[in-house]
N, C-alpha and C. Protein backbone atom coordinates (compact mmCIF):
# COMPACT_ATOMS: atom_id res chain seq x y z
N UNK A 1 93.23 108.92 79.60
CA UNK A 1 93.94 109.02 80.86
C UNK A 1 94.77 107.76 81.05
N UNK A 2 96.19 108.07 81.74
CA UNK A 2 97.15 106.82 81.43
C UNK A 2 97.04 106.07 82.85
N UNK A 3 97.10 105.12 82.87
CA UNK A 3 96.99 104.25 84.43
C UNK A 3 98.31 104.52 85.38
N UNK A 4 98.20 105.11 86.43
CA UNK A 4 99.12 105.46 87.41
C UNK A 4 100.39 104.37 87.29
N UNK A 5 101.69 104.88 87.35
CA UNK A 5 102.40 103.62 87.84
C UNK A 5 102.21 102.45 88.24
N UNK A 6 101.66 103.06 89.76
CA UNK A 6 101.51 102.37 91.13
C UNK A 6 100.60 100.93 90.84
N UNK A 7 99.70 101.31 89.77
CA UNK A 7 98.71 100.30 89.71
C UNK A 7 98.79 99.03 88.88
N UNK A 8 100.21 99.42 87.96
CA UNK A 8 100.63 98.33 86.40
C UNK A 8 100.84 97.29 87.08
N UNK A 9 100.22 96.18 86.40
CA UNK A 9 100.71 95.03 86.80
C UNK A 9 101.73 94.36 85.90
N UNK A 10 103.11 93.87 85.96
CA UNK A 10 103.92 93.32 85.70
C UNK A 10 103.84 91.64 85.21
N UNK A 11 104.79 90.63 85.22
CA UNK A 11 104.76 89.48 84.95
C UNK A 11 105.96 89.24 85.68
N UNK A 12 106.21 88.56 86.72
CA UNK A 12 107.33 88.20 87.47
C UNK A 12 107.47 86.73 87.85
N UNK A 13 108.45 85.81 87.00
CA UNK A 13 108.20 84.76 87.38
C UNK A 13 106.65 83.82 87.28
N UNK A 14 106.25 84.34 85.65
CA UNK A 14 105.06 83.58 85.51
C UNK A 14 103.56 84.42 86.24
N UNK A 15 103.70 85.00 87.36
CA UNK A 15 102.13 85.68 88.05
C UNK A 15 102.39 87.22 87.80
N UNK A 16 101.52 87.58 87.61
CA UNK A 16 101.73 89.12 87.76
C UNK A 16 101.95 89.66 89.60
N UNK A 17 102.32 90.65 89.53
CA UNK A 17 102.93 91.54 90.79
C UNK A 17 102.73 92.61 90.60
N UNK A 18 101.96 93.84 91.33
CA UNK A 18 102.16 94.93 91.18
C UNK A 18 103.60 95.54 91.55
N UNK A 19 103.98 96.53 90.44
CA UNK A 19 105.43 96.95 90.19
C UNK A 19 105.84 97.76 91.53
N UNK A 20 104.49 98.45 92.30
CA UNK A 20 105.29 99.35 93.80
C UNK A 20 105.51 97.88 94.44
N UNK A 21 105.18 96.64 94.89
CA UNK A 21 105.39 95.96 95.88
C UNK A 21 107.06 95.48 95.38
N UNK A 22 107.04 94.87 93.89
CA UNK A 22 108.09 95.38 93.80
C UNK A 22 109.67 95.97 93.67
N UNK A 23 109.58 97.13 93.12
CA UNK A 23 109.98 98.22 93.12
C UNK A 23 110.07 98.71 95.19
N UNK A 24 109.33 98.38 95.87
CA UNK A 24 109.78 98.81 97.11
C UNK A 24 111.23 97.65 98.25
N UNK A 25 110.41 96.18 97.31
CA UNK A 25 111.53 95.52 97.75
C UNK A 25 113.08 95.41 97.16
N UNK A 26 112.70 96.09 95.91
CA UNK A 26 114.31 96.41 94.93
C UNK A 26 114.98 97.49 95.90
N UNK A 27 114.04 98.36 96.52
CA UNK A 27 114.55 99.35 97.28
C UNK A 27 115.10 99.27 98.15
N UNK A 28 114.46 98.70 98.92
CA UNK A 28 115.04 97.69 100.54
C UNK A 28 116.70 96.54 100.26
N UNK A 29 116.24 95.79 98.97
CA UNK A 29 117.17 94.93 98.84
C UNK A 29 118.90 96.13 98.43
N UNK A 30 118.66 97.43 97.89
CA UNK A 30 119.90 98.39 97.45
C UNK A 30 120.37 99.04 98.62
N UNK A 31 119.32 98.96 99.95
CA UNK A 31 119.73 99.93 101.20
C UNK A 31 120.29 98.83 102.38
N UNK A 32 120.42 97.29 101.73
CA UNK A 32 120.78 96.46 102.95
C UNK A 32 119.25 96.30 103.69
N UNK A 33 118.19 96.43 103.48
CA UNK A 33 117.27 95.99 104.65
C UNK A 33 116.84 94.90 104.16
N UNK A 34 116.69 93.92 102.74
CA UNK A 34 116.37 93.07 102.86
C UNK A 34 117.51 91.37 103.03
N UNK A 35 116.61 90.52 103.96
CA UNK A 35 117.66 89.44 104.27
C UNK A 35 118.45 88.98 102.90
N UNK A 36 119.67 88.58 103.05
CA UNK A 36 120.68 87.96 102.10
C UNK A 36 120.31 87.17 101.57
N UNK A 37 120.05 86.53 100.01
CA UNK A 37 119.54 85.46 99.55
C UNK A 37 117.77 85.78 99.07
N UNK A 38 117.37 86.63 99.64
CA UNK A 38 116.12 86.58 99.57
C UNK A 38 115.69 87.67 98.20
N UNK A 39 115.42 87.31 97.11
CA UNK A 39 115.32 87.99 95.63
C UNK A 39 114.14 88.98 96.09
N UNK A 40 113.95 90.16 95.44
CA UNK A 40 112.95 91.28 95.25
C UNK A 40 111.55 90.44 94.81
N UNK A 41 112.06 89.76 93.43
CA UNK A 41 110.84 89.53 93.23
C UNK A 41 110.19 88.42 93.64
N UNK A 42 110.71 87.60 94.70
CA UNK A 42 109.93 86.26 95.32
C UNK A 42 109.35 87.45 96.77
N UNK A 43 109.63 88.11 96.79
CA UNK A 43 109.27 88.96 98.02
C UNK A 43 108.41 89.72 97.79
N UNK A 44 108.03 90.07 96.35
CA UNK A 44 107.12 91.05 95.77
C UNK A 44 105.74 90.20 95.81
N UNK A 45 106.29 88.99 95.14
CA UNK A 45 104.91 87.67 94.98
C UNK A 45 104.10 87.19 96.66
N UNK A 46 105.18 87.44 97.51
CA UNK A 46 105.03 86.80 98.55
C UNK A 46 103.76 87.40 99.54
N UNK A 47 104.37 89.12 98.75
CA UNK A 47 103.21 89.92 99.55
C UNK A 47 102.26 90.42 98.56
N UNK A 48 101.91 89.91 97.76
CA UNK A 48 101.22 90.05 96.76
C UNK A 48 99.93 89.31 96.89
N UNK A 49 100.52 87.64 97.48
CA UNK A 49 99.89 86.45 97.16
C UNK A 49 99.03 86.41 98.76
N UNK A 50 100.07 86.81 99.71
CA UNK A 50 99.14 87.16 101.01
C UNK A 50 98.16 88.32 101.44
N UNK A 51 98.64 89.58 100.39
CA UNK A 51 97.79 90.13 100.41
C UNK A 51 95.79 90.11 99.76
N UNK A 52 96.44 89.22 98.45
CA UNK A 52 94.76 88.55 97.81
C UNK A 52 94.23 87.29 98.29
N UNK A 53 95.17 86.70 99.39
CA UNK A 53 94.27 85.52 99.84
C UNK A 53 93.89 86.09 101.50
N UNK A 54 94.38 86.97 101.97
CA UNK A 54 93.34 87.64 102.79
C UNK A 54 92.04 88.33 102.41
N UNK A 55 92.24 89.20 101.68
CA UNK A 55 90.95 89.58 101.02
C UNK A 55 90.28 88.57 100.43
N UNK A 56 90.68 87.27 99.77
CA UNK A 56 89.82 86.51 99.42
C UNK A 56 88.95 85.75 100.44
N UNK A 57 89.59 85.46 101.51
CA UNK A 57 89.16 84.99 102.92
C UNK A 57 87.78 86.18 103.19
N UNK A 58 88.35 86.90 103.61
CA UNK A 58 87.58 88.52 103.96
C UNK A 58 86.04 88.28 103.29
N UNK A 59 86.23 88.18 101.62
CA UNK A 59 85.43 88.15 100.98
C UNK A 59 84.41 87.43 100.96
N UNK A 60 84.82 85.91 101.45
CA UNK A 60 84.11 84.36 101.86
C UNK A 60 83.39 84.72 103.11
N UNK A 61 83.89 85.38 104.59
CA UNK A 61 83.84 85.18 105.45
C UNK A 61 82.55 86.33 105.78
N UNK A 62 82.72 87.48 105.12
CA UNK A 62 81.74 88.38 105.20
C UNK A 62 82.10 89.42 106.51
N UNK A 63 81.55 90.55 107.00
CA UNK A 63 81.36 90.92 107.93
C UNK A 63 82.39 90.60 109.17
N UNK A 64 82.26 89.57 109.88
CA UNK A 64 82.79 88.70 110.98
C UNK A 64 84.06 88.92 110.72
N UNK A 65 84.81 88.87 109.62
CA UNK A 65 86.27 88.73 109.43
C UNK A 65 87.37 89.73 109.89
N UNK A 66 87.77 90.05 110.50
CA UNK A 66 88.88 90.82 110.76
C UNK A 66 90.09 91.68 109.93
N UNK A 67 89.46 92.46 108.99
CA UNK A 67 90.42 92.50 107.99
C UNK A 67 91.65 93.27 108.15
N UNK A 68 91.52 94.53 108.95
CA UNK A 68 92.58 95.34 109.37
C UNK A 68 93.61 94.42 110.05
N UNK A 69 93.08 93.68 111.35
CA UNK A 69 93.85 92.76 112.14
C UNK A 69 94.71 91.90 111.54
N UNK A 70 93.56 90.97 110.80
CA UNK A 70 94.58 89.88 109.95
C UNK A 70 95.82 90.58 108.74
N UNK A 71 95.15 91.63 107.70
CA UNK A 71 96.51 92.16 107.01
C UNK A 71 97.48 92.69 107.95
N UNK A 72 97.13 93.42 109.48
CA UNK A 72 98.34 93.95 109.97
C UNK A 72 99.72 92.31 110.32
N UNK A 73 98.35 91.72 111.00
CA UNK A 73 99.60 90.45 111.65
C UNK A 73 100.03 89.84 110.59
N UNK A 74 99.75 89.67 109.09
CA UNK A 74 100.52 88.56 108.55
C UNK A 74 101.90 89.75 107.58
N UNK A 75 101.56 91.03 107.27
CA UNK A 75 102.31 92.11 106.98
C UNK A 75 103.48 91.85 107.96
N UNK A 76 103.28 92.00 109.17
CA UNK A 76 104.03 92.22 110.35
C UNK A 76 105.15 90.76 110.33
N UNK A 77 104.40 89.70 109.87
CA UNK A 77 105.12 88.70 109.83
C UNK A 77 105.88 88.46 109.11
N UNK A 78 105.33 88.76 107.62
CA UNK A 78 106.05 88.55 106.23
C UNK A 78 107.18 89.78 106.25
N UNK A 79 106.96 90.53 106.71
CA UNK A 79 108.21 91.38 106.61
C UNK A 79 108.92 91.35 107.59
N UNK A 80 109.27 91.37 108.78
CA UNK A 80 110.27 91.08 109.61
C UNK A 80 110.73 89.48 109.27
N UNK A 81 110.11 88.47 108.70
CA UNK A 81 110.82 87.35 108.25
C UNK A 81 111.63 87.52 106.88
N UNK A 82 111.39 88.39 106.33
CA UNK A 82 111.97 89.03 105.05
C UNK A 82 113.19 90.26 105.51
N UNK A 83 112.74 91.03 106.27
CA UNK A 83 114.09 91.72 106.56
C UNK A 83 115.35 90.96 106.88
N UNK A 84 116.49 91.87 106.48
CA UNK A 84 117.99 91.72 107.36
C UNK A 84 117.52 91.71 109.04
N UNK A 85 118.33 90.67 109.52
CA UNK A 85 118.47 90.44 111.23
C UNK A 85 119.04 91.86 111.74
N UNK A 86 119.39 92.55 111.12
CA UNK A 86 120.13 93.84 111.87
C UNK A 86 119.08 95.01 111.53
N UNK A 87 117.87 94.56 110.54
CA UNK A 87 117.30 96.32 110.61
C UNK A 87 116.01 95.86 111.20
N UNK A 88 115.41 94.63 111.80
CA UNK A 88 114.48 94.61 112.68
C UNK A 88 114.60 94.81 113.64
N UNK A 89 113.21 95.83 114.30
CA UNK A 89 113.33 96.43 115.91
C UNK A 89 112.82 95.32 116.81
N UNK A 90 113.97 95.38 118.21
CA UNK A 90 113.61 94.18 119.00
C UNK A 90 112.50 94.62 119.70
């Protein structure tokens, strides 16, 4: 059985990245939603690298930790600081 797309991990700039994170910001960056200057794949790492040091937190912290909360607010952050000024909702 062959490993889904979704799951390959790549080599981008030295760390691996899974190819949907991305492959979704190559997407964003061809439709105008991502900010000017800002490369796919430093954006792929970015949410890559915040996504395993929350769970690594999560992991330390046990129980007590907030995990839905904390991935929504730093998601919420990293990507509206990553979008174009014109496709974030005020």
């Amino acid at each position: 059985m062959s490993t889904p797309r979704l799951h390959v991990l790549e080599y981008v700039g030295g760390a691996s990245v899974p190819e949907a994170f991305r492959t979704a910001f190559e997407r964003a960056a061809a439709e105008g939603g991502l900010r000017p200057g800002v490369s796919p794949d430093v954006a792929a790492e970015l949410l890559f690298d915040s996504y395993i040091g929350t769970l690594s937190r999560w992991l330390a912290a046990g129980a007590a930790f907030p995990l839905a909360e904390t991935l929504e607010k730093r998601l919420h952050a990293l990507l509206t600081g990553l979008a174009h000024p014109d496709t974030v909702p005020s």
